[in-house]
Structures are given as C-alpha cells and as structure tokens.
C-alpha atoms as a PDB file:
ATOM      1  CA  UNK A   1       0.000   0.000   0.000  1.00  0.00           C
ATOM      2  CA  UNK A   2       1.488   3.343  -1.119  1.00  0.00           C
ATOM      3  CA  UNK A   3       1.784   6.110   1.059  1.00  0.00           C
ATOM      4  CA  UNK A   4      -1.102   8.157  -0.411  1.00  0.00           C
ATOM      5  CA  UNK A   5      -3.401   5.231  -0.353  1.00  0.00           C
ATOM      6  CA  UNK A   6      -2.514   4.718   3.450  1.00  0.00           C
ATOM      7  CA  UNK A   7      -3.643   8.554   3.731  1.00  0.00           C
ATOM      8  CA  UNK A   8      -6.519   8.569   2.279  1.00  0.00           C
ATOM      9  CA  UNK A   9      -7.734   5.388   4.150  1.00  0.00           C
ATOM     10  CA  UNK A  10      -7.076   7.237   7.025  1.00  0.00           C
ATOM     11  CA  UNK A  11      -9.130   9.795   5.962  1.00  0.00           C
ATOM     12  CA  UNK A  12     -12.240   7.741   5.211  1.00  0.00           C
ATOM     13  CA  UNK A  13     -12.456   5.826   8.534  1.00  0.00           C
ATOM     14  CA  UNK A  14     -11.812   9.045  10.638  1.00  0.00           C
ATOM     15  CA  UNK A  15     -14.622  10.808   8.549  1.00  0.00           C
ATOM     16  CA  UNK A  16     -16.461   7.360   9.035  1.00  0.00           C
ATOM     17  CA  UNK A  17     -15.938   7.592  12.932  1.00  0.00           C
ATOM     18  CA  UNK A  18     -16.890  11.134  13.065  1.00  0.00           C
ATOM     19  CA  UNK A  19     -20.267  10.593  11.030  1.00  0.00           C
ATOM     20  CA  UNK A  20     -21.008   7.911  13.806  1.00  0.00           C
ATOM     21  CA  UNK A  21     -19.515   9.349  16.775  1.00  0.00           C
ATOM     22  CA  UNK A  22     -20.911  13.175  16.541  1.00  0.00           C
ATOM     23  CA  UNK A  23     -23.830  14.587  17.717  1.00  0.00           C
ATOM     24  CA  UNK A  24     -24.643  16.058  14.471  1.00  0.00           C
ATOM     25  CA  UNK A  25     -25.210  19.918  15.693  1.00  0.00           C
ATOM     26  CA  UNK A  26     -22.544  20.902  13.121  1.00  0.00           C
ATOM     27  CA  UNK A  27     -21.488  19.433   9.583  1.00  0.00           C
ATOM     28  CA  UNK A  28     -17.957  17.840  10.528  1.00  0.00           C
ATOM     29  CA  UNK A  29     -16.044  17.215   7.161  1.00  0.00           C
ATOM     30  CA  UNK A  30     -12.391  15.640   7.285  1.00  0.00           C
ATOM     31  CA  UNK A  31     -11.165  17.412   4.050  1.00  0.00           C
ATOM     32  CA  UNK A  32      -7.249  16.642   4.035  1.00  0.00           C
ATOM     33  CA  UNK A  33      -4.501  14.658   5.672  1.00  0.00           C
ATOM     34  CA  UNK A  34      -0.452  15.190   6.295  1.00  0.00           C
ATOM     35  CA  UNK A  35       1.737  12.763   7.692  1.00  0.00           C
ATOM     36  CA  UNK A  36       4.774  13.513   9.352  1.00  0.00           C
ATOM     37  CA  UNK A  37       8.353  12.740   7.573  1.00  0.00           C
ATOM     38  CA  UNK A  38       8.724   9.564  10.268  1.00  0.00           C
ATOM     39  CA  UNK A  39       4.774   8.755  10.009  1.00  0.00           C
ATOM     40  CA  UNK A  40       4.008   9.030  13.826  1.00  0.00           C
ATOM     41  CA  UNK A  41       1.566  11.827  13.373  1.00  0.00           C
ATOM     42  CA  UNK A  42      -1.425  12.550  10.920  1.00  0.00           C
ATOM     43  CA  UNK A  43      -2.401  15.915  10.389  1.00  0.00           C
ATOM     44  CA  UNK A  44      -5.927  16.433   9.901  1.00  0.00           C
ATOM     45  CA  UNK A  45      -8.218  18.960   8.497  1.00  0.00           C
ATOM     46  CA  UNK A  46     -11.484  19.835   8.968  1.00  0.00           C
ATOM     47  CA  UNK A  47     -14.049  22.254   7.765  1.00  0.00           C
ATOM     48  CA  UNK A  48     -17.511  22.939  10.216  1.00  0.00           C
ATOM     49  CA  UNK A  49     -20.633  24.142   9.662  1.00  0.00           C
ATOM     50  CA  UNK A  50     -21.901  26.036  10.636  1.00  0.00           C
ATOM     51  CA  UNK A  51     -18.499  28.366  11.310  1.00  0.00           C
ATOM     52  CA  UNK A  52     -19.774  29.621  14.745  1.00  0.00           C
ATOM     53  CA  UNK A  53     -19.362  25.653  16.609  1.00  0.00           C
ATOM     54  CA  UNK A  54     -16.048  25.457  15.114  1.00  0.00           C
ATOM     55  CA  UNK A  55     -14.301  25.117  18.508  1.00  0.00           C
ATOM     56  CA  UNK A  56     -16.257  22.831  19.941  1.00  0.00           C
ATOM     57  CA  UNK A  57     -16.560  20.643  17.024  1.00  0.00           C
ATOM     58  CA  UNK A  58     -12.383  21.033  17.322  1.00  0.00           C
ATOM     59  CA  UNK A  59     -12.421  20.397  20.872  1.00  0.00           C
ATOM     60  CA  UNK A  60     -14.516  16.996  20.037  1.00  0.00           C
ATOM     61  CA  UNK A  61     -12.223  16.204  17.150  1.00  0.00           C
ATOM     62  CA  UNK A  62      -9.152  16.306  19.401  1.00  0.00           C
ATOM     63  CA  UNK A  63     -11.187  14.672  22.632  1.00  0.00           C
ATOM     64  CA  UNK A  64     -12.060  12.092  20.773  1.00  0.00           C
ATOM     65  CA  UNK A  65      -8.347  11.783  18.920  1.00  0.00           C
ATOM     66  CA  UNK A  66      -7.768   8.387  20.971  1.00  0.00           C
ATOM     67  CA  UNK A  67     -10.778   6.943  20.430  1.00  0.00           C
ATOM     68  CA  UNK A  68     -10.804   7.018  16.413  1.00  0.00           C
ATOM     69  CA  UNK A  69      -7.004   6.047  16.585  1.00  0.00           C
ATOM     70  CA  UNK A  70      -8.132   2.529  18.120  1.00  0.00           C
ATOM     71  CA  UNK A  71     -11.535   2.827  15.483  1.00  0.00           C
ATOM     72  CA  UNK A  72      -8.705   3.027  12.736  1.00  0.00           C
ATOM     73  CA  UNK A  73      -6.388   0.295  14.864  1.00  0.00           C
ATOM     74  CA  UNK A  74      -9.381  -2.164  14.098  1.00  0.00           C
ATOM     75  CA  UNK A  75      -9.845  -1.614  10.533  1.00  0.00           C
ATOM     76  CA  UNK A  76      -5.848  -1.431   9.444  1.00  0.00           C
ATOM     77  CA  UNK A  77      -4.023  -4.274  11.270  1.00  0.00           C
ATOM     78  CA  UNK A  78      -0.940  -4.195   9.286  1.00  0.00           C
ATOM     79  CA  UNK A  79       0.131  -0.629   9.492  1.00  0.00           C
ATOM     80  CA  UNK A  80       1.138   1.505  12.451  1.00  0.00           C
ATOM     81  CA  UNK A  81      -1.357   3.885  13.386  1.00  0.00           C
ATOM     82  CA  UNK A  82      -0.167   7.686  13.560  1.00  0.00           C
ATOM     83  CA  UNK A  83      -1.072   9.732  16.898  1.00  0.00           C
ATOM     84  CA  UNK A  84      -4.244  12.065  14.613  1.00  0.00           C
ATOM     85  CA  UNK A  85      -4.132  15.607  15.533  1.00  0.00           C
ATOM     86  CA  UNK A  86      -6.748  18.117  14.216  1.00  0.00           C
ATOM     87  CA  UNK A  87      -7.038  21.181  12.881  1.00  0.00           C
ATOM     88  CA  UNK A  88      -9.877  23.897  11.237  1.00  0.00           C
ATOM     89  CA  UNK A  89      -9.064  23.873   7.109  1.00  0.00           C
ATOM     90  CA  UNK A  90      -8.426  27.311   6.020  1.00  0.00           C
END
C-alpha cells in the first residue's frame, strides 16, 4: 500500500468515525490529511458548519483523537497507526 493510499484510508475511517460518533449539531467534514516525515503523526483537516461551533466541534475532534485512533487500529491491522491531531481547514 502506497503512502497516499494509506492517507486517504485514514481519511475515510476518521470521517467514518466522526459521522457515527458526533452529535450532528454541526457538519464535521475531514477534508485533508499530512503525515509527518517519520509517520508518527497525521495531520488532519477539517471544515464545520456552521463556522460559529467550530471550537467545539475542534475540541470533540481532538477529545475524541484516541478513540478514532483505536476505530482506525481495528480496521488497518498491518500498518502503524499515527497519533491524529486536528485542525480547522483554512
């Protein structure tokens, strides 16, 4: 599996988590992914709406961080899981 289809697998079962695991008051989308140069840590952006719950949606993104790192454990058994940090897409 290539680097960029590790990403973007990430990408789908965080978004997948956070479409189960929200309370839906705001539109969480996960809209891009970085990986650090060693791969320990995924970068992760997301876009709210609306604009005004953006911090708490953030605050439930990076609560939750743990959580969708063991969802993700479960689903990709023969890669190592980065440490997901979030951020708000610009």
């Amino acid at each position: 599996m290539s680097k960029e289809q590790f990403q973007e697998l990430l990408k789908e079962y965080v978004a997948d988590f956070v479409n189960r695991e929200s309370n839906r008051t705001s539109l969480i989308t996960i809209t891009d992914i970085a990986l650090s140069g060693d791969g320990s840590v995924a970068t992760l952006s997301a876009t709210v709406f609306p604009d005004d719950n953006a911090g708490v949606a953030l605050d439930f993104l990076n609560r939750r961080a743990r959580d969708m790192r063991g969802f993700v454990m479960e689903k990709i058994r023969n890669r190592r899981i980065p440490r997901f940090v979030f951020v708000l897409a610009e």
